[in-house]
PDB file of N, CA and C in Angstrom:
ATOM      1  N   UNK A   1     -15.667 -15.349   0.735  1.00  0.00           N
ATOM      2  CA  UNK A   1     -15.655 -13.944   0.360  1.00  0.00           C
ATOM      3  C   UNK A   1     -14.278 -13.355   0.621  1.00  0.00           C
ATOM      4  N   UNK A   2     -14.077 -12.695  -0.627  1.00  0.00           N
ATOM      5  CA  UNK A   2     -12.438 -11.904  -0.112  1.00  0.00           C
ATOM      6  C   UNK A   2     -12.712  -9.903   0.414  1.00  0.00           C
ATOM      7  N   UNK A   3     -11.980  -9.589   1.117  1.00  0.00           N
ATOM      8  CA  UNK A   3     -12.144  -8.635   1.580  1.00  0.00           C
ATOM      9  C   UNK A   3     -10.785  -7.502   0.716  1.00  0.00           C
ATOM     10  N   UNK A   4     -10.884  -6.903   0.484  1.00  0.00           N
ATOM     11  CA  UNK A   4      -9.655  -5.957  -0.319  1.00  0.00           C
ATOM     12  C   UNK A   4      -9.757  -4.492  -0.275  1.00  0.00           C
ATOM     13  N   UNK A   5      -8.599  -4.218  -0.166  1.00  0.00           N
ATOM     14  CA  UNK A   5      -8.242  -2.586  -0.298  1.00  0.00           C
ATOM     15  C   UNK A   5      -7.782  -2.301  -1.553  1.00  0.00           C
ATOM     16  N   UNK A   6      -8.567  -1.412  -2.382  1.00  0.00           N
ATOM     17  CA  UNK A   6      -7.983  -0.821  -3.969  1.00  0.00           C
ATOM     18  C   UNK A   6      -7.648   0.170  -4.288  1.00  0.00           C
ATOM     19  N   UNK A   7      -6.934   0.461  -4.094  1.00  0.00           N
ATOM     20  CA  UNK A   7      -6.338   1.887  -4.470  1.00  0.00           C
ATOM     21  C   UNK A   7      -5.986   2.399  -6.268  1.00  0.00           C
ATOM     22  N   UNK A   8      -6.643   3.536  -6.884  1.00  0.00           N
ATOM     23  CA  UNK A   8      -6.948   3.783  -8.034  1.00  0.00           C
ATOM     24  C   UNK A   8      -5.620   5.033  -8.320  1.00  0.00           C
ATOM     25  N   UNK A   9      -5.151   4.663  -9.071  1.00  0.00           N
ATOM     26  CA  UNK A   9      -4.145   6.169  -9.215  1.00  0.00           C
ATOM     27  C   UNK A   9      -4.468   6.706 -10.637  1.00  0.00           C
ATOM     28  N   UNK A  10      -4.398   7.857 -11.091  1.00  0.00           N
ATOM     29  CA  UNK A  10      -4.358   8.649 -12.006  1.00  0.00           C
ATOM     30  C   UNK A  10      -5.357   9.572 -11.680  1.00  0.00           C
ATOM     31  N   UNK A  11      -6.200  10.184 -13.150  1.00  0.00           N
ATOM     32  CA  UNK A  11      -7.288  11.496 -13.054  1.00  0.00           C
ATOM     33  C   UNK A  11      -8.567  10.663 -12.802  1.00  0.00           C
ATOM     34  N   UNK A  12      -8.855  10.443 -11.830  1.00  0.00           N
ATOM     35  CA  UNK A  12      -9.953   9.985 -10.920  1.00  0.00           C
ATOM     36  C   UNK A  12     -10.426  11.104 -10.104  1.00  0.00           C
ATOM     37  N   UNK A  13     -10.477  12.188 -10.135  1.00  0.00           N
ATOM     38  CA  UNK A  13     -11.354  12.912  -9.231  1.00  0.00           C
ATOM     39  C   UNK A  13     -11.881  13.970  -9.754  1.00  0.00           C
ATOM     40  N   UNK A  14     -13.204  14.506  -9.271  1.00  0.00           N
ATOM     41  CA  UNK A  14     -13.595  15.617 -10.256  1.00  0.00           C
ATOM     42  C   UNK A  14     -14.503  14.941 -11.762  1.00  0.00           C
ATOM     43  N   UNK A  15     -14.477  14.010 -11.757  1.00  0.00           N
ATOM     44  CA  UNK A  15     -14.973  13.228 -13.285  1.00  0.00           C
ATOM     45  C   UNK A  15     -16.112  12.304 -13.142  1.00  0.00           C
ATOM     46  N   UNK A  16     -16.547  11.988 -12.007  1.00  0.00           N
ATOM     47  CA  UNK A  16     -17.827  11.120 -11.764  1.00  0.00           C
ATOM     48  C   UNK A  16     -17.102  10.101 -10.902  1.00  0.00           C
ATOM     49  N   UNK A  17     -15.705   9.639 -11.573  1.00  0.00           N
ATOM     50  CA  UNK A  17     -15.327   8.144 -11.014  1.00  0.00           C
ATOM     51  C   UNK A  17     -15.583   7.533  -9.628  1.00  0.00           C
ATOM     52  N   UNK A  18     -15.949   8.103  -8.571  1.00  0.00           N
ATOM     53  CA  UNK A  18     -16.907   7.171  -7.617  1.00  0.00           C
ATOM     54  C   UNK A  18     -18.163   6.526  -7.564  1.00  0.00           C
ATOM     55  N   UNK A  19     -18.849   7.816  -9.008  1.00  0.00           N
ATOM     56  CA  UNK A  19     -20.080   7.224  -9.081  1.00  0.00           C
ATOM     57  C   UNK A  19     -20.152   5.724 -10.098  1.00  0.00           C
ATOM     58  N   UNK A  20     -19.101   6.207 -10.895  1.00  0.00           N
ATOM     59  CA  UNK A  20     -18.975   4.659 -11.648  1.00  0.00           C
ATOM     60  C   UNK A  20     -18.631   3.524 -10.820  1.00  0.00           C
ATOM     61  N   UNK A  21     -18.109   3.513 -10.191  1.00  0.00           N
ATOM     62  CA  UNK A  21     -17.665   2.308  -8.884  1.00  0.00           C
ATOM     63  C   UNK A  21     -18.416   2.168  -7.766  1.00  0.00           C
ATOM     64  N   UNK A  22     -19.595   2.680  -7.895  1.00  0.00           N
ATOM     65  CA  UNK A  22     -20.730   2.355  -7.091  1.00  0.00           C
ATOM     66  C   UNK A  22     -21.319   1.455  -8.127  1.00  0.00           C
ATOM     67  N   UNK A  23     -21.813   2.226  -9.117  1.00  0.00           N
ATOM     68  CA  UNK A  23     -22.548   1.476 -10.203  1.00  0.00           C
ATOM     69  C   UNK A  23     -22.157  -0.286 -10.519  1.00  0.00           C
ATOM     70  N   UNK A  24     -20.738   0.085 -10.968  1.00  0.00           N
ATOM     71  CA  UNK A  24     -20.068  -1.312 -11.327  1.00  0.00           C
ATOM     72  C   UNK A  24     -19.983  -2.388  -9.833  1.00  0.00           C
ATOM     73  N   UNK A  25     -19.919  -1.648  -8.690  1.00  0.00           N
ATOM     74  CA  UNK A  25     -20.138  -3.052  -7.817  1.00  0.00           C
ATOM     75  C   UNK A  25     -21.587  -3.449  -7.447  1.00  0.00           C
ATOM     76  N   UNK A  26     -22.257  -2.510  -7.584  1.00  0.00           N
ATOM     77  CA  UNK A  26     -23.426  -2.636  -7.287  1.00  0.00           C
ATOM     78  C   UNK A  26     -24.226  -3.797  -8.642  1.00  0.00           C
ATOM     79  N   UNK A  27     -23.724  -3.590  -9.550  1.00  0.00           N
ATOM     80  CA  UNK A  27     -24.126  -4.481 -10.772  1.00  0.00           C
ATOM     81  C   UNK A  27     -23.215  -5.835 -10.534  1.00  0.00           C
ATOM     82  N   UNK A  28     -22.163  -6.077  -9.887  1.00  0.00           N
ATOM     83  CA  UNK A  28     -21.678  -7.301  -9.786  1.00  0.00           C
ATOM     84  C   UNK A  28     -21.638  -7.602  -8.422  1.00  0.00           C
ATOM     85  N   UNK A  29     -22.739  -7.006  -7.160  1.00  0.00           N
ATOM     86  CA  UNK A  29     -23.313  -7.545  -5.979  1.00  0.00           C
ATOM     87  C   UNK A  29     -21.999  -7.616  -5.176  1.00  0.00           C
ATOM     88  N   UNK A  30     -21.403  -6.508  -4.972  1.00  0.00           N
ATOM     89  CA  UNK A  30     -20.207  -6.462  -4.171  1.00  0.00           C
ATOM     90  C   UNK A  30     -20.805  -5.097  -2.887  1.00  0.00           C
ATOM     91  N   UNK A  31     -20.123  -5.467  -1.692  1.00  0.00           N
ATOM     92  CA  UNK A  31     -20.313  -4.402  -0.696  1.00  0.00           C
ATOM     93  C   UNK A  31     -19.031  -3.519  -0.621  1.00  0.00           C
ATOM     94  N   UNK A  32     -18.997  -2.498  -0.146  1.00  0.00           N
ATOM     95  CA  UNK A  32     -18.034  -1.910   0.840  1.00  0.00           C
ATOM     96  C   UNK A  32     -18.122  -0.533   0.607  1.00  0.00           C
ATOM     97  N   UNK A  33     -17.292   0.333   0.065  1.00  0.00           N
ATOM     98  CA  UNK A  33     -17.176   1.763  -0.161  1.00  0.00           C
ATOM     99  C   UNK A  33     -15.780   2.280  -0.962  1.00  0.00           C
ATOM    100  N   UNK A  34     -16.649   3.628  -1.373  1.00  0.00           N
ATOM    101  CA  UNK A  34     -15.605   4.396  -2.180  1.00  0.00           C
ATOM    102  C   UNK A  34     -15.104   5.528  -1.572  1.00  0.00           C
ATOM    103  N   UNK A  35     -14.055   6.379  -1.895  1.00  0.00           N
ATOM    104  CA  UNK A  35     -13.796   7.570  -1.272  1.00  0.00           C
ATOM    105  C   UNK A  35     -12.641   7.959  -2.050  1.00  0.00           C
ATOM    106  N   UNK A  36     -12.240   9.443  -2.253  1.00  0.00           N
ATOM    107  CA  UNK A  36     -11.376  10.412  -2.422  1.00  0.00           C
ATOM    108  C   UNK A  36     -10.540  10.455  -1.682  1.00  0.00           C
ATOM    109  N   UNK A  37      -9.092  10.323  -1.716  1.00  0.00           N
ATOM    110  CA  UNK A  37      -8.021  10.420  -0.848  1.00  0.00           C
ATOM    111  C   UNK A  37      -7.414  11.653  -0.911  1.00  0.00           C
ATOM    112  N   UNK A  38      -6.747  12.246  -0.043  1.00  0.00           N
ATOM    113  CA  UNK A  38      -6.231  13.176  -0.248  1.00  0.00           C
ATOM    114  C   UNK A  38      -4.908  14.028  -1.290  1.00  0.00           C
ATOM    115  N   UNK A  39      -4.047  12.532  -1.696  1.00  0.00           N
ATOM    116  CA  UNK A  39      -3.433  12.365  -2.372  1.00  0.00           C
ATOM    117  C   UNK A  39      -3.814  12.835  -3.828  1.00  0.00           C
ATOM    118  N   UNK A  40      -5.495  12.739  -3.939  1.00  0.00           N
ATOM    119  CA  UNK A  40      -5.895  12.298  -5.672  1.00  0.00           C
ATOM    120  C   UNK A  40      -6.259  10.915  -5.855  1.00  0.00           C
ATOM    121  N   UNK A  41      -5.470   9.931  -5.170  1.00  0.00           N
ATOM    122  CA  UNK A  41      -6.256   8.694  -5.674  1.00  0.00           C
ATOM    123  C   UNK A  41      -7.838   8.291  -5.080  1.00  0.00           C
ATOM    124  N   UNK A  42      -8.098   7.505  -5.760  1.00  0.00           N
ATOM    125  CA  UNK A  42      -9.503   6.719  -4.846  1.00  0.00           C
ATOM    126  C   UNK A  42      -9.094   5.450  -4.309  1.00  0.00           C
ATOM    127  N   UNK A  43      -9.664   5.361  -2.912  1.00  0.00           N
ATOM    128  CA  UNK A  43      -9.563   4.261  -2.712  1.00  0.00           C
ATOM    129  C   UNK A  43     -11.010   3.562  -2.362  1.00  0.00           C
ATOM    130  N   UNK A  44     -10.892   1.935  -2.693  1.00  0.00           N
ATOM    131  CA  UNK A  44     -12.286   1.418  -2.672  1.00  0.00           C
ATOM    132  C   UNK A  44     -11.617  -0.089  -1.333  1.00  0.00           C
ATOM    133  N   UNK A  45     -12.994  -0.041  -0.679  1.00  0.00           N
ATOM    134  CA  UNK A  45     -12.819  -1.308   0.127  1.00  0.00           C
ATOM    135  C   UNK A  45     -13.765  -1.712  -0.117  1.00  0.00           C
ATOM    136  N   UNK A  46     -13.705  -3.389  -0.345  1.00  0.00           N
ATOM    137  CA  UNK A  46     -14.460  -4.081  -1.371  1.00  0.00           C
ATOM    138  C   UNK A  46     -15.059  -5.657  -0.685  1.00  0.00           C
ATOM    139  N   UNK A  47     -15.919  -6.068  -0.712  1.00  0.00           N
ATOM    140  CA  UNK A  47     -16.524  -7.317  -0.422  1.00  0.00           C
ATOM    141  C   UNK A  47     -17.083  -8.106  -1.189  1.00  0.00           C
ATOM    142  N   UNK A  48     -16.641  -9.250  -1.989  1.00  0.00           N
ATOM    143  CA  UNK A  48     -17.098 -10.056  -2.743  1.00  0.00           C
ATOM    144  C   UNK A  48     -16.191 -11.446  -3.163  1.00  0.00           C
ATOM    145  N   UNK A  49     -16.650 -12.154  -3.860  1.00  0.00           N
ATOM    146  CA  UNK A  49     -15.999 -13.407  -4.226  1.00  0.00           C
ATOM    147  C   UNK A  49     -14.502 -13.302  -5.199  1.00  0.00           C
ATOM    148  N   UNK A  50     -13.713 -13.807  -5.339  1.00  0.00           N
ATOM    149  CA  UNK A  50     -12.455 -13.766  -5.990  1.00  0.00           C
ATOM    150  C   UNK A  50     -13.124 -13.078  -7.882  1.00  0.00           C
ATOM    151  N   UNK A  51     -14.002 -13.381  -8.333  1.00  0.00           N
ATOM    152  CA  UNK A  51     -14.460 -13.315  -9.604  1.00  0.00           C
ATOM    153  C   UNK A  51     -15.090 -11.707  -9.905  1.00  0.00           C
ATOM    154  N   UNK A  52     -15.861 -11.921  -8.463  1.00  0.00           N
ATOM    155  CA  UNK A  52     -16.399 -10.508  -8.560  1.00  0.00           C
ATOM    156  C   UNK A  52     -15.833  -9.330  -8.697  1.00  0.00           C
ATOM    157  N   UNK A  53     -14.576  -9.458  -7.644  1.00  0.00           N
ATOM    158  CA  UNK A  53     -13.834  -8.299  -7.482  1.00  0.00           C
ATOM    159  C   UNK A  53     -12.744  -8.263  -8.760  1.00  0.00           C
ATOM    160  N   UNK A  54     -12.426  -9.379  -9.792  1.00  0.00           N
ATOM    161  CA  UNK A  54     -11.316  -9.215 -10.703  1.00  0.00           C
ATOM    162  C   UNK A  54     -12.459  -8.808 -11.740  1.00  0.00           C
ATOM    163  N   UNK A  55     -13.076  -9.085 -11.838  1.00  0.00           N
ATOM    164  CA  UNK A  55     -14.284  -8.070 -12.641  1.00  0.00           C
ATOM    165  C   UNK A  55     -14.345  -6.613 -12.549  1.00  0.00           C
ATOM    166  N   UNK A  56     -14.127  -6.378 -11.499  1.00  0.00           N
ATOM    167  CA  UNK A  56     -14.462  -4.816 -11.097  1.00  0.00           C
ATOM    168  C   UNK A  56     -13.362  -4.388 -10.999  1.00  0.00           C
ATOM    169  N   UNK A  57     -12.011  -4.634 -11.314  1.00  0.00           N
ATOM    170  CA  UNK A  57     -11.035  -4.246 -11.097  1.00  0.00           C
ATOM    171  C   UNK A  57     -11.040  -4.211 -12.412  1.00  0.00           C
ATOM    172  N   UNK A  58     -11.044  -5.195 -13.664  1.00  0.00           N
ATOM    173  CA  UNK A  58     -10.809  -4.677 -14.724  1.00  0.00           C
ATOM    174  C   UNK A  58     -11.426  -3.840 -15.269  1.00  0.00           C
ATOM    175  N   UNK A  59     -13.091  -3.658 -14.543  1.00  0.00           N
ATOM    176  CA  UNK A  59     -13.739  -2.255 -15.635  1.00  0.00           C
ATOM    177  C   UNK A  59     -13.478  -1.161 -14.757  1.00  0.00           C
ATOM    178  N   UNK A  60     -12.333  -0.967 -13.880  1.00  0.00           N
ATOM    179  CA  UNK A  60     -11.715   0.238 -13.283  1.00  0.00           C
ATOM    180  C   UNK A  60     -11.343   1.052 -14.563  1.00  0.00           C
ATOM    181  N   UNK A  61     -10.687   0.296 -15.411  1.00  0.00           N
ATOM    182  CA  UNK A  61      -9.351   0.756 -16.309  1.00  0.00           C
ATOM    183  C   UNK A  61     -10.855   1.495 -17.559  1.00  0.00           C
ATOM    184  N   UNK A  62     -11.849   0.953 -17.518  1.00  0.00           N
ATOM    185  CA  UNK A  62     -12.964   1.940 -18.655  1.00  0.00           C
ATOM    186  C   UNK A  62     -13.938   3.335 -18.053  1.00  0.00           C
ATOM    187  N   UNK A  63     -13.183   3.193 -16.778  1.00  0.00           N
ATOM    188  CA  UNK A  63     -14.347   4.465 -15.984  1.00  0.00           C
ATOM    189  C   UNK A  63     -14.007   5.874 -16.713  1.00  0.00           C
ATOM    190  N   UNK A  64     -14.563   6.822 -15.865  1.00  0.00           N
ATOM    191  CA  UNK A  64     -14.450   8.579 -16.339  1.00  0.00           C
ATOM    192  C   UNK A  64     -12.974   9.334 -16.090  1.00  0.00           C
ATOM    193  N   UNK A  65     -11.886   9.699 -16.595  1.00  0.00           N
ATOM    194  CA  UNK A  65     -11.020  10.066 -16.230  1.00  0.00           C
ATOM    195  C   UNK A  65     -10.052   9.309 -16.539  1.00  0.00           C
ATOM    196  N   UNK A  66      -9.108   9.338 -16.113  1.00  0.00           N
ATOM    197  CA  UNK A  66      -7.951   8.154 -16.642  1.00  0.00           C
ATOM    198  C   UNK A  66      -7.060   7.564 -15.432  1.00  0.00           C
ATOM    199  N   UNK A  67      -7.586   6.077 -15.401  1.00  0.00           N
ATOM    200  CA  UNK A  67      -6.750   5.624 -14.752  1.00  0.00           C
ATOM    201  C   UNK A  67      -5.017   4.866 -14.827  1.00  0.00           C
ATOM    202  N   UNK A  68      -4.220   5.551 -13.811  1.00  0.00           N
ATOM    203  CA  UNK A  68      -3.058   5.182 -14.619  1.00  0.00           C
ATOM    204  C   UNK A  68      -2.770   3.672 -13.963  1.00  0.00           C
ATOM    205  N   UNK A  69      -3.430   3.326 -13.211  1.00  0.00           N
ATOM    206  CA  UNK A  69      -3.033   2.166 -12.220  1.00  0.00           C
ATOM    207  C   UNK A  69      -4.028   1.575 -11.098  1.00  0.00           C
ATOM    208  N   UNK A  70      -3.958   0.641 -10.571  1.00  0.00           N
ATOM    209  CA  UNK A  70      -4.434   0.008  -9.967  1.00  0.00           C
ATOM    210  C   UNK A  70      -4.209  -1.325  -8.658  1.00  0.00           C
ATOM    211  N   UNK A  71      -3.991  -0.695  -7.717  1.00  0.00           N
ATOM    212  CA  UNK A  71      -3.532  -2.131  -6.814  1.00  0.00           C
ATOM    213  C   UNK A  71      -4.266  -2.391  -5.917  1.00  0.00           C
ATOM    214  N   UNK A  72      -4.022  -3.390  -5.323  1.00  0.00           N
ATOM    215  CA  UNK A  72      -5.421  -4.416  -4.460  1.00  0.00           C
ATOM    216  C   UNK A  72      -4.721  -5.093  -3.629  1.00  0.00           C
ATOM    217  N   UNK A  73      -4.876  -5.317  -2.524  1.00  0.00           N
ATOM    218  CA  UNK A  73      -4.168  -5.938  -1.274  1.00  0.00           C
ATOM    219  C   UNK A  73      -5.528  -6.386  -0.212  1.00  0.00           C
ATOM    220  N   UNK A  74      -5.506  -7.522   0.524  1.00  0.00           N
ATOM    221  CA  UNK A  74      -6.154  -8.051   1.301  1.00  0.00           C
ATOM    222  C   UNK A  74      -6.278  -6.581   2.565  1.00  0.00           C
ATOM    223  N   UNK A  75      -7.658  -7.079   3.161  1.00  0.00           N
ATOM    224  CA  UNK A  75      -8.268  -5.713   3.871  1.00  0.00           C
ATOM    225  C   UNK A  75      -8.284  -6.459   4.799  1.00  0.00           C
ATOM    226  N   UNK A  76      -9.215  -5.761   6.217  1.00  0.00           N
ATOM    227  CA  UNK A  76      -9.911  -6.382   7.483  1.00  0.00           C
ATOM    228  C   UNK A  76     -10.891  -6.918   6.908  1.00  0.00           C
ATOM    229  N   UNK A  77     -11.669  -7.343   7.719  1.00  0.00           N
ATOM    230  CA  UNK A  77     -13.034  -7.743   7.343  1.00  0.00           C
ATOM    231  C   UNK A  77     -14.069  -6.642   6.677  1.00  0.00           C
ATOM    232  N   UNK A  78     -14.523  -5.954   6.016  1.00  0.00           N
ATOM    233  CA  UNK A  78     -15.597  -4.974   5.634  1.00  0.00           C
ATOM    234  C   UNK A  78     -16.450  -5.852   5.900  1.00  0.00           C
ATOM    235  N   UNK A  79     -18.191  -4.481   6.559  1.00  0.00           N
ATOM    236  CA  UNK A  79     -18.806  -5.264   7.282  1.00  0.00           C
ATOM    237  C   UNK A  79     -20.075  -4.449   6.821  1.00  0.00           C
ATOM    238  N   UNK A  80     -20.125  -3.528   5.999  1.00  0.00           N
ATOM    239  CA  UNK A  80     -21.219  -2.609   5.006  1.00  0.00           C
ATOM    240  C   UNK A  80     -22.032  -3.664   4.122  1.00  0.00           C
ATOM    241  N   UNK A  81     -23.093  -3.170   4.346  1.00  0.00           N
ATOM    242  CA  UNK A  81     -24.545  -3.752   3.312  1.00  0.00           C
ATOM    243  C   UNK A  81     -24.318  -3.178   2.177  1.00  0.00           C
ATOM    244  N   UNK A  82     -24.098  -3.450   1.190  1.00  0.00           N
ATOM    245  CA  UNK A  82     -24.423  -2.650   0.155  1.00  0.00           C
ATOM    246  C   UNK A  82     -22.921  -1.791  -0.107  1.00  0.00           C
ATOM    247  N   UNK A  83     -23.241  -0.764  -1.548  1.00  0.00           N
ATOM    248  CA  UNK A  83     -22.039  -0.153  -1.716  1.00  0.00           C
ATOM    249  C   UNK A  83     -22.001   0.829  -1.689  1.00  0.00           C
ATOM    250  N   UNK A  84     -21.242   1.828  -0.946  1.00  0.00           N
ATOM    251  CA  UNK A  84     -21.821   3.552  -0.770  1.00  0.00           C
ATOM    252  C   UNK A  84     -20.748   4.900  -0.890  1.00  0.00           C
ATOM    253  N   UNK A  85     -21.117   5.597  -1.073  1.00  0.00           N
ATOM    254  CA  UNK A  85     -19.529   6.655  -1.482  1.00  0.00           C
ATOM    255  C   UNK A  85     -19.463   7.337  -0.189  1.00  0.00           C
ATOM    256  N   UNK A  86     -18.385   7.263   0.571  1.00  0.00           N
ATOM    257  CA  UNK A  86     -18.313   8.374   1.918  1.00  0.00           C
ATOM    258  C   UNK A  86     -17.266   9.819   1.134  1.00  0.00           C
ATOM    259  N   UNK A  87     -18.174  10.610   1.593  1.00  0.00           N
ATOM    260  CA  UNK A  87     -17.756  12.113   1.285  1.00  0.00           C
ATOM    261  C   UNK A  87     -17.442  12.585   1.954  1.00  0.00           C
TER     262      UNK A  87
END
């Protein structure tokens, strides 16, 4: 299992886009969480297999709003059941 930090840049907030990234990991059996940064971006910490997560990284780029970008870097361990939005 790979563990990752994703950080989403563009118009991601205000548009649903956490709820789509619950949806989409939850449909490709990934754990961790979403959240609103203060910046504007979202960031997601993510738990799943190398396949899973390049899956969910590419249907980043079809969510609500417009994403201008996308990067992913190795995390700690995430240790969440399931996938959940902290508000």
């Amino acid at each position: 299992m790979e563990n990752k930090k994703i950080i989403v840049r563009g118009y991601v907030q205000g548009v649903g886009f956490r709820w789509f990234v619950r949806r989409v990991a939850t449909s490709l059996g990934i754990d961790g969480t979403v959240r609103n940064l203060p910046n504007g971006d979202v960031e997601i910490m993510a738990r799943g297999t190398e396949k899973q997560i390049n899956e969910m990284i590419k249907t980043l780029y079809s969510g609500p709003g417009r994403v201008e970008g996308v990067s992913a870097e190795n995390s700690r361990e995430i240790k969440t059941e399931g996938f959940h939005i902290i508000f």
